[in-house]
N, C-alpha and C. Protein backbone atom coordinates (compact mmCIF):
# COMPACT_ATOMS: atom_id res chain seq x y z
N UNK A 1 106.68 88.06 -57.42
CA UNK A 1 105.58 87.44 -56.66
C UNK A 1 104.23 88.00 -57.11
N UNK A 2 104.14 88.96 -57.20
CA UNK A 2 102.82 89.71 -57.67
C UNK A 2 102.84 89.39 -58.92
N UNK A 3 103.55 89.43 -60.05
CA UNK A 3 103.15 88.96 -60.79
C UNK A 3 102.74 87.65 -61.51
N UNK A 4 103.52 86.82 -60.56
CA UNK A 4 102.56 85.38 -60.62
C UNK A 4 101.64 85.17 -59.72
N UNK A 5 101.34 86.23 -58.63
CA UNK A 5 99.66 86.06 -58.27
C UNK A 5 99.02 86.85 -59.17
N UNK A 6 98.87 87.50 -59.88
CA UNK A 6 98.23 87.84 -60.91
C UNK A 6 97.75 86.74 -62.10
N UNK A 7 99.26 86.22 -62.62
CA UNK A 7 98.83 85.43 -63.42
C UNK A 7 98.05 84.44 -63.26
N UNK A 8 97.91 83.64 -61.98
CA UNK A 8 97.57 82.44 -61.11
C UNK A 8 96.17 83.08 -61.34
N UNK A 9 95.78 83.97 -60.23
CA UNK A 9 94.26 84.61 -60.25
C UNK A 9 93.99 84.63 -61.85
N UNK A 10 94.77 85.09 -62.64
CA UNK A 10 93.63 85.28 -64.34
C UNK A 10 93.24 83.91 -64.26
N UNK A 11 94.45 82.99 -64.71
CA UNK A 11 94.34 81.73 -65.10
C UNK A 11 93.30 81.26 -64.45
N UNK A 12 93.23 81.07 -63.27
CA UNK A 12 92.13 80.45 -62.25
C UNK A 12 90.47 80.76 -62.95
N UNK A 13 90.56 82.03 -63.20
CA UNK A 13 89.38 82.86 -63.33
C UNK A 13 88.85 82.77 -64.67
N UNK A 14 89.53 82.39 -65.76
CA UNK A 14 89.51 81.68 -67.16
C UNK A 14 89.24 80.15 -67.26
N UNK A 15 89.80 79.83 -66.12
CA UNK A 15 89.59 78.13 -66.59
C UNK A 15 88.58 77.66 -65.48
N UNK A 16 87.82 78.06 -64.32
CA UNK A 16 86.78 77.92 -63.65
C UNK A 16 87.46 76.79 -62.77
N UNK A 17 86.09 75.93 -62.47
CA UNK A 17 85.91 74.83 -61.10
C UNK A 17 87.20 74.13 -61.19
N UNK A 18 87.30 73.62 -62.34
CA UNK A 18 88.74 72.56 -62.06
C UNK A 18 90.01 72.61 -62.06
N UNK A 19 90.31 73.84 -62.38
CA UNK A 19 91.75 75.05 -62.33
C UNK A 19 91.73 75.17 -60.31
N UNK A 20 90.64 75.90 -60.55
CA UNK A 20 90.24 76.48 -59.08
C UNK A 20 90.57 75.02 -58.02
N UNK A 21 89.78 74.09 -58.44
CA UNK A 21 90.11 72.78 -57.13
C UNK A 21 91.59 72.08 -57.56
N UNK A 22 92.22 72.59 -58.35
CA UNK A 22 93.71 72.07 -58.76
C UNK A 22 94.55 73.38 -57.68
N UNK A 23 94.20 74.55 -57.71
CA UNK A 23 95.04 75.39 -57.00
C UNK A 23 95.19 74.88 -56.00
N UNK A 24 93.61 74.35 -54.94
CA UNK A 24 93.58 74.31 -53.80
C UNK A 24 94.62 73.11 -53.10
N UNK A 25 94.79 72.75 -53.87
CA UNK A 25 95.61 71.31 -53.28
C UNK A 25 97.46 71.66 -53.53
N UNK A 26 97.72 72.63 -54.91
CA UNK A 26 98.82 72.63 -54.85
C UNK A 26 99.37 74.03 -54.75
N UNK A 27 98.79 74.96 -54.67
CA UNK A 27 98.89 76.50 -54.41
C UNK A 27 98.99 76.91 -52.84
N UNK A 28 99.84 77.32 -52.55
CA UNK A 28 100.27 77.76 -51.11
C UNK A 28 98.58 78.00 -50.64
N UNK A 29 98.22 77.89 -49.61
CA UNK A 29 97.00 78.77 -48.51
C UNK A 29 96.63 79.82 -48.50
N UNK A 30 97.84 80.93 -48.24
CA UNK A 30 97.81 82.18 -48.42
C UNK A 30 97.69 82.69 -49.81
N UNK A 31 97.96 82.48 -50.45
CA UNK A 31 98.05 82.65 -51.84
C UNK A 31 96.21 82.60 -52.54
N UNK A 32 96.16 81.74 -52.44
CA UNK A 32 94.78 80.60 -52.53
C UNK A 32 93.67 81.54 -51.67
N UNK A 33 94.00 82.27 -50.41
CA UNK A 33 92.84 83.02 -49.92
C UNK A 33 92.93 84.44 -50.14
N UNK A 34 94.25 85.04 -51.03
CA UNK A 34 94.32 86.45 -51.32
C UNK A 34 93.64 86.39 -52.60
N UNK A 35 93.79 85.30 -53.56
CA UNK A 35 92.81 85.71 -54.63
C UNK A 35 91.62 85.71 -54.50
N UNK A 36 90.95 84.37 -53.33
CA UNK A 36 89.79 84.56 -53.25
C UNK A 36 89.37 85.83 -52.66
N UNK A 37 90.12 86.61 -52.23
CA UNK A 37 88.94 87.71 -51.45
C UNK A 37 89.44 88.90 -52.22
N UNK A 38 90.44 88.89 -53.01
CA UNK A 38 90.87 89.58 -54.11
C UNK A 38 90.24 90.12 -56.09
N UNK A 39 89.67 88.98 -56.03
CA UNK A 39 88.78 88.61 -56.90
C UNK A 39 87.70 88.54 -57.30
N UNK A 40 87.03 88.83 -58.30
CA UNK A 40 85.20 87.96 -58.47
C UNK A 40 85.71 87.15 -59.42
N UNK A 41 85.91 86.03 -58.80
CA UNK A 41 86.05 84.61 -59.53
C UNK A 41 84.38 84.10 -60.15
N UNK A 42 84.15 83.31 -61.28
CA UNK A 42 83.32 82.84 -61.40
C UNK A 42 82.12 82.09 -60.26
N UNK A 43 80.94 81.66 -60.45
CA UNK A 43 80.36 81.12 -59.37
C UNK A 43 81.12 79.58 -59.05
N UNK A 44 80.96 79.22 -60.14
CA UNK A 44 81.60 77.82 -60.42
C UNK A 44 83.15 77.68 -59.70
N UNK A 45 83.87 78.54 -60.04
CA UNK A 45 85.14 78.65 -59.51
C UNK A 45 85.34 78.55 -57.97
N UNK A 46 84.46 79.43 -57.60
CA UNK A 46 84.14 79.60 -55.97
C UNK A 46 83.78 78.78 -55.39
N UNK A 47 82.92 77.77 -55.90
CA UNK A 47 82.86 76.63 -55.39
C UNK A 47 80.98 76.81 -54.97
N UNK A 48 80.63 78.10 -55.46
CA UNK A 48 79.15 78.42 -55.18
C UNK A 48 78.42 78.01 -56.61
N UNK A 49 77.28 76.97 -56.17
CA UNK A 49 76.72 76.63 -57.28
C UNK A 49 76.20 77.43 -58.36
N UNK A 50 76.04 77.28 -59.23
CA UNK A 50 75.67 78.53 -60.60
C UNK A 50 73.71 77.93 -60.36
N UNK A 51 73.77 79.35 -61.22
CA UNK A 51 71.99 78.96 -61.14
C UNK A 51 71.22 78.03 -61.76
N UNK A 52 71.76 77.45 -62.63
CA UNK A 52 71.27 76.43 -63.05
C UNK A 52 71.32 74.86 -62.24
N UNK A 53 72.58 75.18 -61.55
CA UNK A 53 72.95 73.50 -60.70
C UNK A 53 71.76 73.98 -59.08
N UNK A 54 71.28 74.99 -58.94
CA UNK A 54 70.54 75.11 -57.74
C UNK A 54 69.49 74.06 -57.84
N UNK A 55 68.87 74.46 -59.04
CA UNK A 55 67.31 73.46 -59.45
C UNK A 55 67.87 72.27 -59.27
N UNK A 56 69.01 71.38 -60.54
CA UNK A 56 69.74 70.11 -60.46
C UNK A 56 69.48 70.05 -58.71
N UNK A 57 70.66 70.54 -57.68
CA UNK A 57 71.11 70.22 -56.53
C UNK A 57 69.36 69.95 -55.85
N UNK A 58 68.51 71.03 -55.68
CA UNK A 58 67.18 70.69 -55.08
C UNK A 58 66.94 69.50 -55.63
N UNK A 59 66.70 68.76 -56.61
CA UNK A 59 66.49 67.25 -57.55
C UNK A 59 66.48 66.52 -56.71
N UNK A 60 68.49 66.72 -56.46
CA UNK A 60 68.73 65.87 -55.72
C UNK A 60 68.34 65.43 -54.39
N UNK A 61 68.15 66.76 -53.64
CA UNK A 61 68.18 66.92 -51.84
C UNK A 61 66.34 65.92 -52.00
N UNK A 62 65.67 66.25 -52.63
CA UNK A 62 63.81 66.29 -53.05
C UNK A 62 63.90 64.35 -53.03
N UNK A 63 64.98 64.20 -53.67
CA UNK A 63 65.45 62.46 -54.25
C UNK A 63 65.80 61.93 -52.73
N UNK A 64 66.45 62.24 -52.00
CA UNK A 64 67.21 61.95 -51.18
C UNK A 64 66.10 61.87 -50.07
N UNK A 65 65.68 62.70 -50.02
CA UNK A 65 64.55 62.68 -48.87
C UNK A 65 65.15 63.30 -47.46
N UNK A 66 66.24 63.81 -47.35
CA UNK A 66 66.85 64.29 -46.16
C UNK A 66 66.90 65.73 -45.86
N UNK A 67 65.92 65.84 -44.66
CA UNK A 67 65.84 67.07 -44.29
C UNK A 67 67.04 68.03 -43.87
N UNK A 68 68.15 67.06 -43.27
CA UNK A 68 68.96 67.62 -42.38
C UNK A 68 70.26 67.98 -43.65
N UNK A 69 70.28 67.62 -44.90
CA UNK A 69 71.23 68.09 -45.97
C UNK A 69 71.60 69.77 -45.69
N UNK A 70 72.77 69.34 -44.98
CA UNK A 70 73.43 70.94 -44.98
C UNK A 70 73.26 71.77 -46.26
N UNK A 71 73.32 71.56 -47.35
CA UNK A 71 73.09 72.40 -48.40
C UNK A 71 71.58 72.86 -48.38
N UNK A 72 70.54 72.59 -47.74
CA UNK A 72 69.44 73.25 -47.61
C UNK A 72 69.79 74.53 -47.18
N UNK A 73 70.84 74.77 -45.81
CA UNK A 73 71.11 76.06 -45.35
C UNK A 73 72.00 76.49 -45.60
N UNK A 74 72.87 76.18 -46.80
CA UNK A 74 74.05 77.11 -46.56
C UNK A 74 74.23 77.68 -48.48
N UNK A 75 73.23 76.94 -49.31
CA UNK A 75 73.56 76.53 -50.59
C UNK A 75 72.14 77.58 -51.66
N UNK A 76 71.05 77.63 -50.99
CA UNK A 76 69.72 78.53 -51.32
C UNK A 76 69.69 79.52 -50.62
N UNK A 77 70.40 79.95 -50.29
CA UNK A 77 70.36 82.14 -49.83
C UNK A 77 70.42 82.75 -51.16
N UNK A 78 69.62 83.97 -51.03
CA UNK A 78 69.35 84.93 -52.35
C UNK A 78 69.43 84.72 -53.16
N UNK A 79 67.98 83.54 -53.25
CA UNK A 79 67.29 83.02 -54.68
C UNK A 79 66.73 84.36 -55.41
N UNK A 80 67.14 84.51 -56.92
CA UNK A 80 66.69 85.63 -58.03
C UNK A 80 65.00 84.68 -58.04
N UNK A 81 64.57 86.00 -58.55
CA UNK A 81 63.02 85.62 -58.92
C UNK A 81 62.83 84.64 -59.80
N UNK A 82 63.72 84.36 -60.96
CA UNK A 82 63.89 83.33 -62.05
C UNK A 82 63.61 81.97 -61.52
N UNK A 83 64.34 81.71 -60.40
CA UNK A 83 64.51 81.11 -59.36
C UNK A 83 63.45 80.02 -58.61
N UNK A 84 62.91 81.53 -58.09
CA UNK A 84 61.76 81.12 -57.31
C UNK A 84 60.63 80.65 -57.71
N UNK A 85 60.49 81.22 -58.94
CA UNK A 85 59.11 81.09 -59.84
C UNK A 85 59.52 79.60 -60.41
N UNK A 86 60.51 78.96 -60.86
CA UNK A 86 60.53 77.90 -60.97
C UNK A 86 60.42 76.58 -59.91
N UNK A 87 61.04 77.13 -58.61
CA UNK A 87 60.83 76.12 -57.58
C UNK A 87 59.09 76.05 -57.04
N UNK A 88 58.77 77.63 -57.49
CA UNK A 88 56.98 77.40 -57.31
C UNK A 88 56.25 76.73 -58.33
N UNK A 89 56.82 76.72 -59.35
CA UNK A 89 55.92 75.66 -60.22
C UNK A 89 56.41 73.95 -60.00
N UNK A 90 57.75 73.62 -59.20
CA UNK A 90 57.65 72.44 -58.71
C UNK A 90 57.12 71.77 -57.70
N UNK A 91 56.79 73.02 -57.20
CA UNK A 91 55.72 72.91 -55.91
C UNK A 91 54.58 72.02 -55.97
N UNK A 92 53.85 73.09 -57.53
CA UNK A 92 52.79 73.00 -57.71
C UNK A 92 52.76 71.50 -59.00
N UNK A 93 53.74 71.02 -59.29
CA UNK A 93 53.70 69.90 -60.06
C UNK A 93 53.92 68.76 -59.10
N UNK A 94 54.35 68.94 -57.59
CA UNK A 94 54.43 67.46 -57.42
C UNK A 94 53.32 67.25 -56.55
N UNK A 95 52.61 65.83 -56.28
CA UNK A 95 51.71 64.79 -56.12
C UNK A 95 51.60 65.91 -54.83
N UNK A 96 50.33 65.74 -54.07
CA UNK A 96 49.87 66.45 -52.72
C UNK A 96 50.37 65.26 -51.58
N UNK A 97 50.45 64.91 -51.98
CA UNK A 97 50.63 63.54 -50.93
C UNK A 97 52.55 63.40 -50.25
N UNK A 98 53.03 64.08 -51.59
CA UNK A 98 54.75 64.52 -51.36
C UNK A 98 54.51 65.57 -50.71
N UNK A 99 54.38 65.26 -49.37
CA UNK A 99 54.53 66.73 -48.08
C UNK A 99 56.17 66.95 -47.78
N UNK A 100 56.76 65.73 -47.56
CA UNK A 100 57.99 66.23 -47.24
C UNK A 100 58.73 67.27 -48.01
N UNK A 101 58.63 66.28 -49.07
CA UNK A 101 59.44 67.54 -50.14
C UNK A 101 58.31 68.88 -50.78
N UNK A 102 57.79 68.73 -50.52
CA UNK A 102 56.70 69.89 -50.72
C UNK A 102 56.57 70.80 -49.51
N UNK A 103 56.99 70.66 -48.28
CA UNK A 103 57.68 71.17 -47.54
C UNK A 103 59.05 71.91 -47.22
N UNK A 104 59.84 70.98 -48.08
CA UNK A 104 61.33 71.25 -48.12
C UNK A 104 61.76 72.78 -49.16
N UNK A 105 60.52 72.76 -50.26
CA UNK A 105 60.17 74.43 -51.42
C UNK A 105 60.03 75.09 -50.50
N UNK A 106 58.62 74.75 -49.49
CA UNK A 106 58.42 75.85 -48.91
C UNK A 106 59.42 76.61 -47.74
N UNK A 107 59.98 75.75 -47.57
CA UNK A 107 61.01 76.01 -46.72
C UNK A 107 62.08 76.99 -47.30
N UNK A 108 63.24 76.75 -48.26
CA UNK A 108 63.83 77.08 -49.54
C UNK A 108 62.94 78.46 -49.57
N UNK A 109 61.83 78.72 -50.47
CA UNK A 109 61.51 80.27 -50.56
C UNK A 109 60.87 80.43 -48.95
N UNK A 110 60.54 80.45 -48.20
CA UNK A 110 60.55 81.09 -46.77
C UNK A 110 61.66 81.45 -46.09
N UNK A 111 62.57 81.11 -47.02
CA UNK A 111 64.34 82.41 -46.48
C UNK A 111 64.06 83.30 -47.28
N UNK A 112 63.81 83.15 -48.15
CA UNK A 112 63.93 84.44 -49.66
C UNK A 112 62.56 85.06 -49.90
N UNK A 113 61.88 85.59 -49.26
CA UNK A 113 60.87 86.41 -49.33
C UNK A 113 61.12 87.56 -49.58
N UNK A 114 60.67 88.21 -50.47
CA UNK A 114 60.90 89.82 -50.85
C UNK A 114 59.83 90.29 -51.43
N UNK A 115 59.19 89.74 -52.21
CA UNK A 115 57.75 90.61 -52.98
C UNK A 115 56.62 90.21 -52.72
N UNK A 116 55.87 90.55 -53.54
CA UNK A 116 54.42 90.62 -53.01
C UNK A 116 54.08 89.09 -53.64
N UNK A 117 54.81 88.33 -54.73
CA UNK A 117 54.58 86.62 -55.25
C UNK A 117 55.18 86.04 -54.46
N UNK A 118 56.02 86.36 -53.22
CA UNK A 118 56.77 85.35 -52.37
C UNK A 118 55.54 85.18 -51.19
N UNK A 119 55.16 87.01 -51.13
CA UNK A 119 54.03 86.47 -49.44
C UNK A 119 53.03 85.25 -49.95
N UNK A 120 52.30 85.87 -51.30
CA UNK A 120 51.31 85.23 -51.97
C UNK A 120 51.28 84.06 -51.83
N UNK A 121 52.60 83.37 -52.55
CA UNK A 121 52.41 81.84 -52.34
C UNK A 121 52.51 81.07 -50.89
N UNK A 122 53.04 81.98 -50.32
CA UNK A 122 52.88 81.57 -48.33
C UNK A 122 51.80 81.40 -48.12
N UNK A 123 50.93 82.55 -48.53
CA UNK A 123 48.83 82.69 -47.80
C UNK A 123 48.49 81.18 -48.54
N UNK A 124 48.85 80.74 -49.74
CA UNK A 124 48.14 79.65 -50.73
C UNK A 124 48.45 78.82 -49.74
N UNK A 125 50.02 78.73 -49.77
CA UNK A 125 50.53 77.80 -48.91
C UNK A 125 49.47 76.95 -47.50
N UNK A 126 49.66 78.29 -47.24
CA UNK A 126 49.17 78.32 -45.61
C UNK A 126 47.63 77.59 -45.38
N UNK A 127 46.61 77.93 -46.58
CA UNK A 127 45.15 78.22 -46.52
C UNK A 127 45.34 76.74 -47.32
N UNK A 128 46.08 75.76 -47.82
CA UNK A 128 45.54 74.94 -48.56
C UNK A 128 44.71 73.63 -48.11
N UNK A 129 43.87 73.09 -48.78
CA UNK A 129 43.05 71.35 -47.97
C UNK A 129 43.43 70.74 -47.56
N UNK A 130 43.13 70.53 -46.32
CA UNK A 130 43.12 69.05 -45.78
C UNK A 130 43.77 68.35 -46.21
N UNK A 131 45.06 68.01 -46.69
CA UNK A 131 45.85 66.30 -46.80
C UNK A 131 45.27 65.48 -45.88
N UNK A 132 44.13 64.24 -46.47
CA UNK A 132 43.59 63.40 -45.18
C UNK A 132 44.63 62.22 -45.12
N UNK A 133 45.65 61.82 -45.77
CA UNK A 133 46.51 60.67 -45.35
C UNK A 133 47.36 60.60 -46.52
N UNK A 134 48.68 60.32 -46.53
CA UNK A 134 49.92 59.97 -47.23
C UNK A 134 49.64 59.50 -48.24
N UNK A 135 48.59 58.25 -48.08
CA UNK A 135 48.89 57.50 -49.29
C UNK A 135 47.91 58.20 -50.35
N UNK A 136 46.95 59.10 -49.86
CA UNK A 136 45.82 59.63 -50.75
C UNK A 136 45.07 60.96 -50.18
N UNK A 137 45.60 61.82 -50.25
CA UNK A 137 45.15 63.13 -49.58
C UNK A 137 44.48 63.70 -49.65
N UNK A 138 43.05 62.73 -50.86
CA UNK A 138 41.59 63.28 -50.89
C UNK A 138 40.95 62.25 -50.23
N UNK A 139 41.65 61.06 -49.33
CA UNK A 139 41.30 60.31 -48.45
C UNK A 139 41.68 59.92 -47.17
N UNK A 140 40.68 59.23 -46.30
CA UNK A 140 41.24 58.99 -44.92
C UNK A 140 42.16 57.78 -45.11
N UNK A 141 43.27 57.99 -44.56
CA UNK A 141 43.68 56.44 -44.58
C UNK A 141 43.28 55.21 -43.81
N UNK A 142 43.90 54.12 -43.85
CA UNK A 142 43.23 53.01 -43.83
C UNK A 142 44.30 52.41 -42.25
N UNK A 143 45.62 52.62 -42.84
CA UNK A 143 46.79 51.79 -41.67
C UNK A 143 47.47 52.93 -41.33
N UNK A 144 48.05 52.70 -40.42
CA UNK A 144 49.40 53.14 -39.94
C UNK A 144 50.35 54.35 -41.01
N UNK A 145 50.75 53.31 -41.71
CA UNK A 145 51.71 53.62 -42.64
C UNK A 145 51.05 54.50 -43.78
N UNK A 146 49.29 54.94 -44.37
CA UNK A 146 49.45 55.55 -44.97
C UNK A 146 48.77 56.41 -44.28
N UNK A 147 48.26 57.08 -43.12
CA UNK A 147 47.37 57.88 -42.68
C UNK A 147 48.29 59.41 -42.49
N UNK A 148 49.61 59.17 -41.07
CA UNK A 148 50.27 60.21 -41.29
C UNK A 148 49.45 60.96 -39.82
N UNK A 149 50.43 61.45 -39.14
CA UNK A 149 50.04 62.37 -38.24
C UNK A 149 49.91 63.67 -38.57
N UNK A 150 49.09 64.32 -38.07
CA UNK A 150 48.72 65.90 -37.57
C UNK A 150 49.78 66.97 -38.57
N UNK A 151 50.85 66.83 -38.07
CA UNK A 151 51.99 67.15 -38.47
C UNK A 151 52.62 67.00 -39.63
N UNK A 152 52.85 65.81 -39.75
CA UNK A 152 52.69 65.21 -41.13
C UNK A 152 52.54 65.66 -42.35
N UNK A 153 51.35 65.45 -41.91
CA UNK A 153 50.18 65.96 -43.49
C UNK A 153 50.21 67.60 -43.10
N UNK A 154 50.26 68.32 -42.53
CA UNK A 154 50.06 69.56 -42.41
C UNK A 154 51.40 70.23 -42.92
N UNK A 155 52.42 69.55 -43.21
CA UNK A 155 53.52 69.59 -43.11
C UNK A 155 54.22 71.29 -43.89
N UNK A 156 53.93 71.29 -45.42
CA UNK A 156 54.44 72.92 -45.92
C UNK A 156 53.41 73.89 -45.47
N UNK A 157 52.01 73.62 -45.38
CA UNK A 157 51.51 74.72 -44.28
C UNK A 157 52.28 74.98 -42.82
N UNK A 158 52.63 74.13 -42.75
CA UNK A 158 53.15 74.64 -40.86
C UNK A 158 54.86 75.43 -41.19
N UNK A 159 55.49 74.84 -42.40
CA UNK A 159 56.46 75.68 -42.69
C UNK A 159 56.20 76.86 -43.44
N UNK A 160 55.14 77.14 -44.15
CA UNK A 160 54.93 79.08 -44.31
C UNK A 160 54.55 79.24 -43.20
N UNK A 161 54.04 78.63 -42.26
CA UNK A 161 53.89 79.36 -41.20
C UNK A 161 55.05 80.06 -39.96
N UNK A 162 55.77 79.14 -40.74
CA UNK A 162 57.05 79.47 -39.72
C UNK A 162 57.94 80.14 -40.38
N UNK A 163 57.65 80.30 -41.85
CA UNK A 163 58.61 81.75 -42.48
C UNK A 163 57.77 82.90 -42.26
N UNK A 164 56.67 83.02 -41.97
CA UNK A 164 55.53 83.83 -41.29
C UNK A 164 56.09 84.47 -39.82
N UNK A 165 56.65 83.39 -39.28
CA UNK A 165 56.75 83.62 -37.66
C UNK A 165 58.25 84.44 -37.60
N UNK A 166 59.00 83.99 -38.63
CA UNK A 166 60.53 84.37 -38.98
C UNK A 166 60.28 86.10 -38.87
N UNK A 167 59.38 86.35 -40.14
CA UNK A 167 59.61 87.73 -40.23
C UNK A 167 58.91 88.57 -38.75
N UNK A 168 58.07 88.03 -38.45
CA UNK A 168 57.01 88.79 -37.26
C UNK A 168 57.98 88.80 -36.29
N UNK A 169 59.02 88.07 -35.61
CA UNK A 169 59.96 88.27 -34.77
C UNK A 169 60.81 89.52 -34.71
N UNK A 170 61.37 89.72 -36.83
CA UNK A 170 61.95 90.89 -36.53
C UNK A 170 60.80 92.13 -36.81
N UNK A 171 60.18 91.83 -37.45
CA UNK A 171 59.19 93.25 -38.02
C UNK A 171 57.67 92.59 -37.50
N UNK A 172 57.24 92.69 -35.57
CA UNK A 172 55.87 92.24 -35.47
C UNK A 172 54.34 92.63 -36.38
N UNK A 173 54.76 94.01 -36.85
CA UNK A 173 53.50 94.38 -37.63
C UNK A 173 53.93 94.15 -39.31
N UNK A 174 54.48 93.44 -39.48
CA UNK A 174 54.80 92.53 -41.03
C UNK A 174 52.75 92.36 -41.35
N UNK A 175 52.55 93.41 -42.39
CA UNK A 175 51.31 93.03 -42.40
C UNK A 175 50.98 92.04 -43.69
N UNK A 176 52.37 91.86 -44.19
CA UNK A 176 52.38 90.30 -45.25
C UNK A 176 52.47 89.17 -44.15
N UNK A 177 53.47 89.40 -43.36
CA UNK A 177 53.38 87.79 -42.08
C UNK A 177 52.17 88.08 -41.59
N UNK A 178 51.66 88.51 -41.60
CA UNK A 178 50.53 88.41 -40.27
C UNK A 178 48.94 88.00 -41.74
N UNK A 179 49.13 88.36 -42.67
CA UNK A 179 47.86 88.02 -43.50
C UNK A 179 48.22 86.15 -43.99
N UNK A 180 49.42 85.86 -44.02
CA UNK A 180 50.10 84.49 -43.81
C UNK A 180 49.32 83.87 -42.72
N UNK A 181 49.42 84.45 -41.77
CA UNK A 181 48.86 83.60 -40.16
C UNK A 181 47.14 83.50 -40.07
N UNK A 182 46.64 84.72 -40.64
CA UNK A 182 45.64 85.00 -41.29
C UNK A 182 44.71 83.62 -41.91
N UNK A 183 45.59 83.42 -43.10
CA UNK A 183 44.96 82.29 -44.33
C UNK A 183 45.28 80.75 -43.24
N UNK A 184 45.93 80.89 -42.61
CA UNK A 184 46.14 79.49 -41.98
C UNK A 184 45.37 79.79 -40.57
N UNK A 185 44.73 80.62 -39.87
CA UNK A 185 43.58 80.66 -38.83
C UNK A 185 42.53 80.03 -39.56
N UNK A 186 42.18 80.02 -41.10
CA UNK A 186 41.02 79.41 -41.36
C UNK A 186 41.14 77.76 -41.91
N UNK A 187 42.41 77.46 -41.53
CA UNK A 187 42.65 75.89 -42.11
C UNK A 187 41.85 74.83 -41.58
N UNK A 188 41.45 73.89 -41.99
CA UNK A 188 40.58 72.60 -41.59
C UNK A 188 41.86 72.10 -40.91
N UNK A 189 42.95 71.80 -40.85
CA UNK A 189 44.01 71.09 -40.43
C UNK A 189 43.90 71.47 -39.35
N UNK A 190 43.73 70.79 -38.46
CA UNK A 190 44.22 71.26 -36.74
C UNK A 190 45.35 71.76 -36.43
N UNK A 191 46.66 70.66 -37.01
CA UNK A 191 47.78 71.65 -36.67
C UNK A 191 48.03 72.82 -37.31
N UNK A 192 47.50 73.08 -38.36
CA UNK A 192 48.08 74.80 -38.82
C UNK A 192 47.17 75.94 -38.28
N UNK A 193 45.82 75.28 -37.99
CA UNK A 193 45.21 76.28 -37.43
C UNK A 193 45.38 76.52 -35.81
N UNK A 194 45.90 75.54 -35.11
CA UNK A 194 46.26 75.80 -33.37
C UNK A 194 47.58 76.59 -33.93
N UNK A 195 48.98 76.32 -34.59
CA UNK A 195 49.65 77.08 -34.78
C UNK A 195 49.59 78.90 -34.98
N UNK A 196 48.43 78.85 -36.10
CA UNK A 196 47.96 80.10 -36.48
C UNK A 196 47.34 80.78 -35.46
N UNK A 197 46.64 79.82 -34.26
CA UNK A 197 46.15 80.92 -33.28
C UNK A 197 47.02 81.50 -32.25
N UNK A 198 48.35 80.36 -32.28
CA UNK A 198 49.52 80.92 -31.21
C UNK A 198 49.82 81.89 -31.91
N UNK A 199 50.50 82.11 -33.36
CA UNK A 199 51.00 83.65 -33.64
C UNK A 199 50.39 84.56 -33.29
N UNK A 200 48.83 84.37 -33.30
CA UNK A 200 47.73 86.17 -33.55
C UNK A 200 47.74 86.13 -32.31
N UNK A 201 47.64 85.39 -31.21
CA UNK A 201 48.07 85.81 -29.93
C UNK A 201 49.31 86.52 -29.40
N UNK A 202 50.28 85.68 -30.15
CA UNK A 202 51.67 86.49 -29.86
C UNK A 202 51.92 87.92 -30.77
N UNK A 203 51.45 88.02 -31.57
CA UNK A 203 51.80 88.86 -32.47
C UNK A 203 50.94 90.03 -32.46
N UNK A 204 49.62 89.69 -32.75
CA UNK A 204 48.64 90.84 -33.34
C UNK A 204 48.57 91.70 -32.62
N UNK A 205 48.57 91.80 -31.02
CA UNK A 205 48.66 93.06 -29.98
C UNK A 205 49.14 94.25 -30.82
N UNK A 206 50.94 93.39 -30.86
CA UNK A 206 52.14 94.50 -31.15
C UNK A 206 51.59 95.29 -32.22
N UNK A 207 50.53 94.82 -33.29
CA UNK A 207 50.27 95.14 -34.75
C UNK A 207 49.17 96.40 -34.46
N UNK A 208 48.49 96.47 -33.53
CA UNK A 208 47.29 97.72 -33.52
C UNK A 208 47.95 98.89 -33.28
């Protein structure tokens, strides 16, 4: 027996994703969960995306337009810097007027904050112009459909603000969250700046 869970685990671990989803269907259960916790199987094998399919998979979720895609939360935990620096330059390449998904980055690195280029791009985040309407965000809109509420258009500012609010919950004198809340007290946007004044109320006391 051990030695054909041995062999099973190499094999598995040599031939990756499609070995691995062939076990699962014809390899006993038990068997199937002693290698997994037995093992460092490949990423691929595991069924955890490799770093290259993260960017691909964001493509997709960015294409899709759906906020509520479980792989937003269960699929981007402990993005490498390689990582991040690339999802910040897609940030910064798509149209101003793409809030949703320009929201959905900021969201994505506001789990993974660790250095001093993760707060950074939060304060940018946070402090950036006025989006005046959907269809043209160096303009007011005209109808309905391209103007966009409050919210809306304020949309990845109000989410650094809320990876802002994340950390100040556990660490209130976060003096990277709190210079975050900071750059968005001075926003022209109404909603990021009423937001920004609820944190320094809730927060800044604890910080003196």
């Amino acid at each position: 027996m051990i030695k054909r869970f041995l062999w099973i685990a190499g094999a598995l671990a040599g031939l990756g994703a499609g070995a691995w989803q062939w076990a699962r269907k014809t390899v006993r259960p038990s068997v199937v969960h002693s290698i997994e916790t037995s093992f460092v199987l490949p990423a691929s094998a595991r069924g955890t995306p490799s770093r290259p399919a993260k960017a691909k998979m964001l493509d997709e979720i960015l294409l899709s337009r759906n906020d509520n895609d479980p792989r937003l939360d269960r699929e981007f935990n402990g993005l490498v810097r390689a990582e991040k620096d690339q999802f910040r330059r897609k940030y910064k390449a798509l149209a101003p007027e793409k809030r949703n998904e320009r929201g959905t980055i900021v969201y994505l690195l506001g789990k993974n904050v660790k250095d001093d280029a993760d707060w950074r791009f939060l304060r940018e985040v946070a402090a950036e112009p006025p989006c005046l309407s959907l269809a043209d965000c160096s303009k007011e809109g005209s109808g309905p459909s391209g103007m966009g509420d409050d919210v809306t258009l304020a949309y990845p500012s109000l989410v650094a603000l809320k990876a802002a609010q994340r950390r100040l919950e556990k660490t209130p004198d976060s003096k990277e969250a709190l210079a975050v809340v900071a750059a968005g007290r001075e926003s022209k946007m109404r909603a990021v700046s009423r937001l920004s004044a609820q944190l320094e109320s809730r927060f800044k006391p604890a910080s003196r």
